[in-house]
C-alpha atoms as a PDB file:
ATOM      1  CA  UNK A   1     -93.664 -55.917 -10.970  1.00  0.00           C
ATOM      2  CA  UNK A   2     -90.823 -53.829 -10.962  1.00  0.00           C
ATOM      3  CA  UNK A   3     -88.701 -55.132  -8.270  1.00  0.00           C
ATOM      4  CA  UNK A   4     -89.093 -58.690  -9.689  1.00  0.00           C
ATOM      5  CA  UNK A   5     -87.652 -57.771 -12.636  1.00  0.00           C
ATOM      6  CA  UNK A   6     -85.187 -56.452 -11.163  1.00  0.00           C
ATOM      7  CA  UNK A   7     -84.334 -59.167  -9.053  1.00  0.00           C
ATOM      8  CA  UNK A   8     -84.215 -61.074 -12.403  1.00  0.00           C
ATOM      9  CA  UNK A   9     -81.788 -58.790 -13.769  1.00  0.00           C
ATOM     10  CA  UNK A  10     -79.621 -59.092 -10.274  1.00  0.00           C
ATOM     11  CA  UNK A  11     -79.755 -62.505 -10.806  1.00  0.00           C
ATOM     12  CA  UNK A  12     -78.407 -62.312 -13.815  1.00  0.00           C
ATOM     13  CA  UNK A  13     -76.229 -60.410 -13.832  1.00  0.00           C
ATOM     14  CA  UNK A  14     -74.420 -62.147 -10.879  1.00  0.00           C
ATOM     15  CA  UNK A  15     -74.410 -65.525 -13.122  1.00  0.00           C
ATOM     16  CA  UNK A  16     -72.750 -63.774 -15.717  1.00  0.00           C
ATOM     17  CA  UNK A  17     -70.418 -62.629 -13.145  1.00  0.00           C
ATOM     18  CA  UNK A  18     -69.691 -65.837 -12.034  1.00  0.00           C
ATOM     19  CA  UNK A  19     -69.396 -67.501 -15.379  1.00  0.00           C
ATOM     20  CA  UNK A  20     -66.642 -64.611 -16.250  1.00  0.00           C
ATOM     21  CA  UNK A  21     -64.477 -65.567 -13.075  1.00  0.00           C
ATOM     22  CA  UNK A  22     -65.102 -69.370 -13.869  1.00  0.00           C
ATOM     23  CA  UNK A  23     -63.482 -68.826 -17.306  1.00  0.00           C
ATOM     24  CA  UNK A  24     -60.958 -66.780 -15.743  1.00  0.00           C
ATOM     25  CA  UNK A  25     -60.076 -68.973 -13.364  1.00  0.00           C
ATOM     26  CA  UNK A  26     -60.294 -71.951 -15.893  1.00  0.00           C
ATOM     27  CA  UNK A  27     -57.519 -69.658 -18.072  1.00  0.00           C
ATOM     28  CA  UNK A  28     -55.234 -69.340 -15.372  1.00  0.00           C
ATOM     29  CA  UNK A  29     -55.480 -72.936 -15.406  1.00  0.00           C
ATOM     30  CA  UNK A  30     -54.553 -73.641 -18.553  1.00  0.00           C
ATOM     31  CA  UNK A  31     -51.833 -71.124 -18.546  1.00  0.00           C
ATOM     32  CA  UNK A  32     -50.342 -72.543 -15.630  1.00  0.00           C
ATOM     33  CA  UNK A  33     -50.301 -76.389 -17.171  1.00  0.00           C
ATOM     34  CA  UNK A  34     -48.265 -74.457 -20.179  1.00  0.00           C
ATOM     35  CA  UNK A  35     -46.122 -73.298 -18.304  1.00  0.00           C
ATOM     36  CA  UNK A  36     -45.014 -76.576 -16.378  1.00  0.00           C
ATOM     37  CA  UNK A  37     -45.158 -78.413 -19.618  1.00  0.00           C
ATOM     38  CA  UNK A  38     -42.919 -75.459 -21.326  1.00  0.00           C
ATOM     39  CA  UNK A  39     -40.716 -76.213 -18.030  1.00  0.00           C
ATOM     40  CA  UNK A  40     -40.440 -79.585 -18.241  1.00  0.00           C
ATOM     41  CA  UNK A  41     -39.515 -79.557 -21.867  1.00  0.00           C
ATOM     42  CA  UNK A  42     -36.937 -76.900 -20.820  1.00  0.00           C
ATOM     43  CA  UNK A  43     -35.433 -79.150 -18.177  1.00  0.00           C
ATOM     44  CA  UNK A  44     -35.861 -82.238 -20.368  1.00  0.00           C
ATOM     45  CA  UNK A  45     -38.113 -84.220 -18.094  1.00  0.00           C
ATOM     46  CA  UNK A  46     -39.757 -85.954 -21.240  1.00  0.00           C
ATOM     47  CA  UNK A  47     -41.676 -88.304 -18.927  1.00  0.00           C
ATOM     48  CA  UNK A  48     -43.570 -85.752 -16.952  1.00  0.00           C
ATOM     49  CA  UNK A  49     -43.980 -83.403 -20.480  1.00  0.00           C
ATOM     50  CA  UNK A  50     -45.048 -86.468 -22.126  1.00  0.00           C
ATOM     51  CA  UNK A  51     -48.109 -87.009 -19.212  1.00  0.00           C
ATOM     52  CA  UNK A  52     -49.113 -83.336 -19.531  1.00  0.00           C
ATOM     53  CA  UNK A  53     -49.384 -83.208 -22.854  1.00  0.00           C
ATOM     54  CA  UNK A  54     -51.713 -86.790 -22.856  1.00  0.00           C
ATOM     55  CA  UNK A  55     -54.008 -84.972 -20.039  1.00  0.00           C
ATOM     56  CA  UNK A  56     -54.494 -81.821 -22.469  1.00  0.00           C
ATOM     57  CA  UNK A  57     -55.613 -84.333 -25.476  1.00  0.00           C
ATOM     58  CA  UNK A  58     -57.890 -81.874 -27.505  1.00  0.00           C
ATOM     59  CA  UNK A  59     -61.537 -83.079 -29.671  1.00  0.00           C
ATOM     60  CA  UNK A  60     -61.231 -81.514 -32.956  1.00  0.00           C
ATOM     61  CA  UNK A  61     -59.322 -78.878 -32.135  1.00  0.00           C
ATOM     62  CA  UNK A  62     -59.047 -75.942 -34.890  1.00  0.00           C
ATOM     63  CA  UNK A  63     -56.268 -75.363 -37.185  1.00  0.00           C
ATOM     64  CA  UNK A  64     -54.848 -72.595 -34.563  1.00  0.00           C
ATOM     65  CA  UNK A  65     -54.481 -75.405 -31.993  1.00  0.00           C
ATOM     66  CA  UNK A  66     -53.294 -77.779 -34.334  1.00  0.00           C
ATOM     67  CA  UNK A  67     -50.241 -76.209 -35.056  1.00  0.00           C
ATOM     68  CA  UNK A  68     -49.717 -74.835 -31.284  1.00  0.00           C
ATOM     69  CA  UNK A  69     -49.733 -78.668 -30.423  1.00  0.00           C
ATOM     70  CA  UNK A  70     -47.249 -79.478 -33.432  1.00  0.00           C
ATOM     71  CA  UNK A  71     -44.891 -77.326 -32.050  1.00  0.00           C
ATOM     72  CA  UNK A  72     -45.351 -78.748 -28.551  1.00  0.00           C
ATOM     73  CA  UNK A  73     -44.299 -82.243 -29.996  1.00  0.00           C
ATOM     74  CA  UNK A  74     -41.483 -81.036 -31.826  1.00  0.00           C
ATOM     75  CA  UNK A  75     -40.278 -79.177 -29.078  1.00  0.00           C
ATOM     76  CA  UNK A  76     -39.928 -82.364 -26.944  1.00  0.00           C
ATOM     77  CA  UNK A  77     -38.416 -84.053 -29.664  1.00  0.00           C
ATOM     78  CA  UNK A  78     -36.101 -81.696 -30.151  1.00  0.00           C
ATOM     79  CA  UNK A  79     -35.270 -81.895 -26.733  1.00  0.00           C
ATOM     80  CA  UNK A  80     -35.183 -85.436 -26.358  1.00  0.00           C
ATOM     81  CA  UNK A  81     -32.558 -85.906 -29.484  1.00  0.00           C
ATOM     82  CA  UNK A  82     -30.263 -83.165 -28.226  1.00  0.00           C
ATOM     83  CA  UNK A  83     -29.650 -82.553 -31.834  1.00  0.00           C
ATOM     84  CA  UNK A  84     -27.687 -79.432 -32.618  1.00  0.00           C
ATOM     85  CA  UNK A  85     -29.899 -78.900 -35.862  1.00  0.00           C
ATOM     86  CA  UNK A  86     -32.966 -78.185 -34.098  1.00  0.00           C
ATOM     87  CA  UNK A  87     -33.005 -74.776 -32.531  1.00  0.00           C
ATOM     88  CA  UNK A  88     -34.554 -75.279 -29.448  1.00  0.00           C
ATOM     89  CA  UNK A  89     -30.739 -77.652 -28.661  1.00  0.00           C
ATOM     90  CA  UNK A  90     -29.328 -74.325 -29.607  1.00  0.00           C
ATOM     91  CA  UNK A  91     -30.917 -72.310 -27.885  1.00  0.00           C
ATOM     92  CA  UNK A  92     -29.133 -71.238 -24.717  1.00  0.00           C
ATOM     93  CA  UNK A  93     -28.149 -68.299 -22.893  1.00  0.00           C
ATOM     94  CA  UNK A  94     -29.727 -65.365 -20.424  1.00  0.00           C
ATOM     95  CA  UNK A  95     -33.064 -64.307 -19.810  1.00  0.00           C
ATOM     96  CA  UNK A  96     -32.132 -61.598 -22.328  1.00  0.00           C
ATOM     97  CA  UNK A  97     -31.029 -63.878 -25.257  1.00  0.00           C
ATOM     98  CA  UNK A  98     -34.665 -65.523 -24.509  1.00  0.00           C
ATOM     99  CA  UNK A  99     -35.953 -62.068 -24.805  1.00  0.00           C
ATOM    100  CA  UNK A 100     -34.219 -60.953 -27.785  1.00  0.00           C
ATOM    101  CA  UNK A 101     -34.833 -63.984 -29.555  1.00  0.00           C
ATOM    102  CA  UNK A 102     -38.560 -63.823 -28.566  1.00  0.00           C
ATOM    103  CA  UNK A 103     -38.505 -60.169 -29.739  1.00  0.00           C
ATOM    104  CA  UNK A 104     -37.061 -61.667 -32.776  1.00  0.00           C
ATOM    105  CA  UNK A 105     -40.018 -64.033 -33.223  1.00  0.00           C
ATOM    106  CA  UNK A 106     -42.631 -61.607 -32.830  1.00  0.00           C
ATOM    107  CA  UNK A 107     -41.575 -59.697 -35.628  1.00  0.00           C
ATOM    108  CA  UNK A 108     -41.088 -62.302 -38.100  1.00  0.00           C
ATOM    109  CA  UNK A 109     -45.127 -63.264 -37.114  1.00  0.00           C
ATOM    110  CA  UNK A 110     -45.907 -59.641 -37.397  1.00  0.00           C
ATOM    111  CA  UNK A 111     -44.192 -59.373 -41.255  1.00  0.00           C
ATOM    112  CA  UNK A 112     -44.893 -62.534 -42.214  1.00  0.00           C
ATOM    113  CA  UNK A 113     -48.809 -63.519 -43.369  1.00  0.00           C
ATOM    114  CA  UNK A 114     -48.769 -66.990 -41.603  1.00  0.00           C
ATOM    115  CA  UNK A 115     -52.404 -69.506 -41.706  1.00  0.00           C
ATOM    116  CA  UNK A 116     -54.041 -70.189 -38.916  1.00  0.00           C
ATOM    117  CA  UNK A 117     -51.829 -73.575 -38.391  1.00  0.00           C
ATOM    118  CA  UNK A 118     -48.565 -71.524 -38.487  1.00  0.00           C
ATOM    119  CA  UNK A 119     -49.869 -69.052 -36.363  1.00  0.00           C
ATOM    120  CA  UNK A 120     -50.357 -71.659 -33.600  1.00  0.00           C
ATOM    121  CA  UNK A 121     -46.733 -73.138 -33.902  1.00  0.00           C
ATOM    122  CA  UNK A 122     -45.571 -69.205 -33.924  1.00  0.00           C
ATOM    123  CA  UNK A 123     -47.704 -68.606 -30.587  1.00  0.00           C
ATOM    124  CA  UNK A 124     -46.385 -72.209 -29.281  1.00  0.00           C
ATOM    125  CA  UNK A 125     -42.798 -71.038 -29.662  1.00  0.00           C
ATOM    126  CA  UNK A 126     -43.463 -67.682 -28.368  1.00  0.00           C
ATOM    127  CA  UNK A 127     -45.383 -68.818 -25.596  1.00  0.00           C
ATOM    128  CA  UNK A 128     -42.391 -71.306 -24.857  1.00  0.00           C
ATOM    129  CA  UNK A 129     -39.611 -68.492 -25.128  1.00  0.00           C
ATOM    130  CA  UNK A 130     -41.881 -66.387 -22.211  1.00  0.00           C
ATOM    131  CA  UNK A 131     -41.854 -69.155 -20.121  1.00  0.00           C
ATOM    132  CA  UNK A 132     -38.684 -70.080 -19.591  1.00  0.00           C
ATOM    133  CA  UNK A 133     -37.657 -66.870 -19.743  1.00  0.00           C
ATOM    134  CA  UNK A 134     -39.677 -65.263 -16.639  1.00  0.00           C
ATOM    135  CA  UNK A 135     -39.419 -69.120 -15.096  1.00  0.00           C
ATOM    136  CA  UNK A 136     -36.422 -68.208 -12.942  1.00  0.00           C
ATOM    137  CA  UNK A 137     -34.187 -71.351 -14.459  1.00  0.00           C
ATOM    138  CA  UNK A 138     -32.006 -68.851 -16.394  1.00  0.00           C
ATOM    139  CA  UNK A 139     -29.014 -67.002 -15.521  1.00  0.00           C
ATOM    140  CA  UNK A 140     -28.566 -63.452 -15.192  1.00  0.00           C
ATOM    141  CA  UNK A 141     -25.954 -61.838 -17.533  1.00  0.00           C
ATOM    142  CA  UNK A 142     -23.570 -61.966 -14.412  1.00  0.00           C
ATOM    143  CA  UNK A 143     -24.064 -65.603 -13.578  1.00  0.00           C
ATOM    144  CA  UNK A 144     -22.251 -66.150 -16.653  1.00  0.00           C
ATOM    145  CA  UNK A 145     -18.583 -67.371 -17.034  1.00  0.00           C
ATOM    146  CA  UNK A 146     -16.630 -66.305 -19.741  1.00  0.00           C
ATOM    147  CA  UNK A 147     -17.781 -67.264 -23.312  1.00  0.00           C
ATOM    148  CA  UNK A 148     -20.954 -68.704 -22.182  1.00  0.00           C
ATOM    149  CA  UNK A 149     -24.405 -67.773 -23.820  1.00  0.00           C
ATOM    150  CA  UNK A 150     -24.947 -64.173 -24.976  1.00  0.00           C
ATOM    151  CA  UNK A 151     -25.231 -65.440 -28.716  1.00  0.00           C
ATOM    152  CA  UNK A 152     -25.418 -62.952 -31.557  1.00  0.00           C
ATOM    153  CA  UNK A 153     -28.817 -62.705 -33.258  1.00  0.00           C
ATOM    154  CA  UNK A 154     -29.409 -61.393 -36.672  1.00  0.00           C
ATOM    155  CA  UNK A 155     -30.629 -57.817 -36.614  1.00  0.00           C
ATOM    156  CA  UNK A 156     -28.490 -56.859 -33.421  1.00  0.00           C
ATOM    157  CA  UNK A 157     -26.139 -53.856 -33.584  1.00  0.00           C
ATOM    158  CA  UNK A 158     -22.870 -55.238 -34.203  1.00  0.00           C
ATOM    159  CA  UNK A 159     -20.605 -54.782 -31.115  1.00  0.00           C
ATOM    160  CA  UNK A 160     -17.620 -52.248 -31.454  1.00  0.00           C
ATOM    161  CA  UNK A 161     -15.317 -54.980 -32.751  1.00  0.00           C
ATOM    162  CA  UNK A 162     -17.791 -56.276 -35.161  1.00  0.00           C
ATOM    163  CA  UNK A 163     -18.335 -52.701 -36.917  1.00  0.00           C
ATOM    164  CA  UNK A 164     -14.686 -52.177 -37.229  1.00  0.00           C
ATOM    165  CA  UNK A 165     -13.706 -55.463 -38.746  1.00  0.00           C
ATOM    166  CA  UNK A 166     -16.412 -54.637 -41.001  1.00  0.00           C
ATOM    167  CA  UNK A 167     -14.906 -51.853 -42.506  1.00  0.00           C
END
């Protein structure tokens, strides 16, 4: 009796193995059509976001994937306007003004009590701002020329300058 039980339990346990790689697996997935659509937005190659964004069509999705998706679609329209008005068109710089203003982001969702819809459009943009910044399509601080990107962000130090014509 003993060893079929614990054949049972071996069997078991190996489906629940496999069902935890499966989801992995199916995550990595996911992740990875994010990141091309997050790309393609970036790049403003509305077509190809546009067919991405049909294939990931969601039934009844909850109010946290609601608003991830609203932000999606804004984002492309955003993009696809070139409006200065819409920060996303504004938006520009190094990976490290994508960082900063990703570290900005975080803690305006940590302070802020947000519903589960603004949550998702917080994680959307957040999500966005990772991908393009570890994506490889921005320049390094160096790549710059003069006067490009490196934009000042509210709640940086002032620079040197800044503090003295402050006083």
């Amino acid at each position: 009796m003993r060893g079929r039980s614990t054949k049972l339990l071996g069997r078991h346990v190996t489906s629940v193995l496999e069902l935890k790689r499966s989801a992995a697996r199916n995550r990595d997935r996911i992740e990875a059509k994010f990141t091309q659509l997050f790309k393609a937005i970036y790049q403003k190659e509305n077509t190809k976001a546009n067919k991405i964004i049909e294939v990931m069509k969601l039934e009844k999705a909850d109010r946290f994937t609601q608003g991830y998706m609203v932000a999606i679609k804004a984002m492309l329209k955003a993009r696809e306007s070139n409006d200065e008005r819409y920060f996303i068109t504004r938006l520009r710089g190094t990976k490290g003004d994508y960082v900063r203003t990703r570290a900005l982001l975080q803690e305006t969702r940590r302070t802020h009590l947000l519903t589960d819809n603004d949550s998702g459009y917080m994680a959307a943009w957040l999500d966005y701002l990772d991908a393009i910044a570890e994506s490889g399509l921005l320049p390094e601080k160096g790549d710059l020329k003069e006067g490009e990107g490196t934009e000042h962000y509210p709640g940086e130090e002032p620079t040197e300058e800044e503090a003295t014509n402050a006083l």
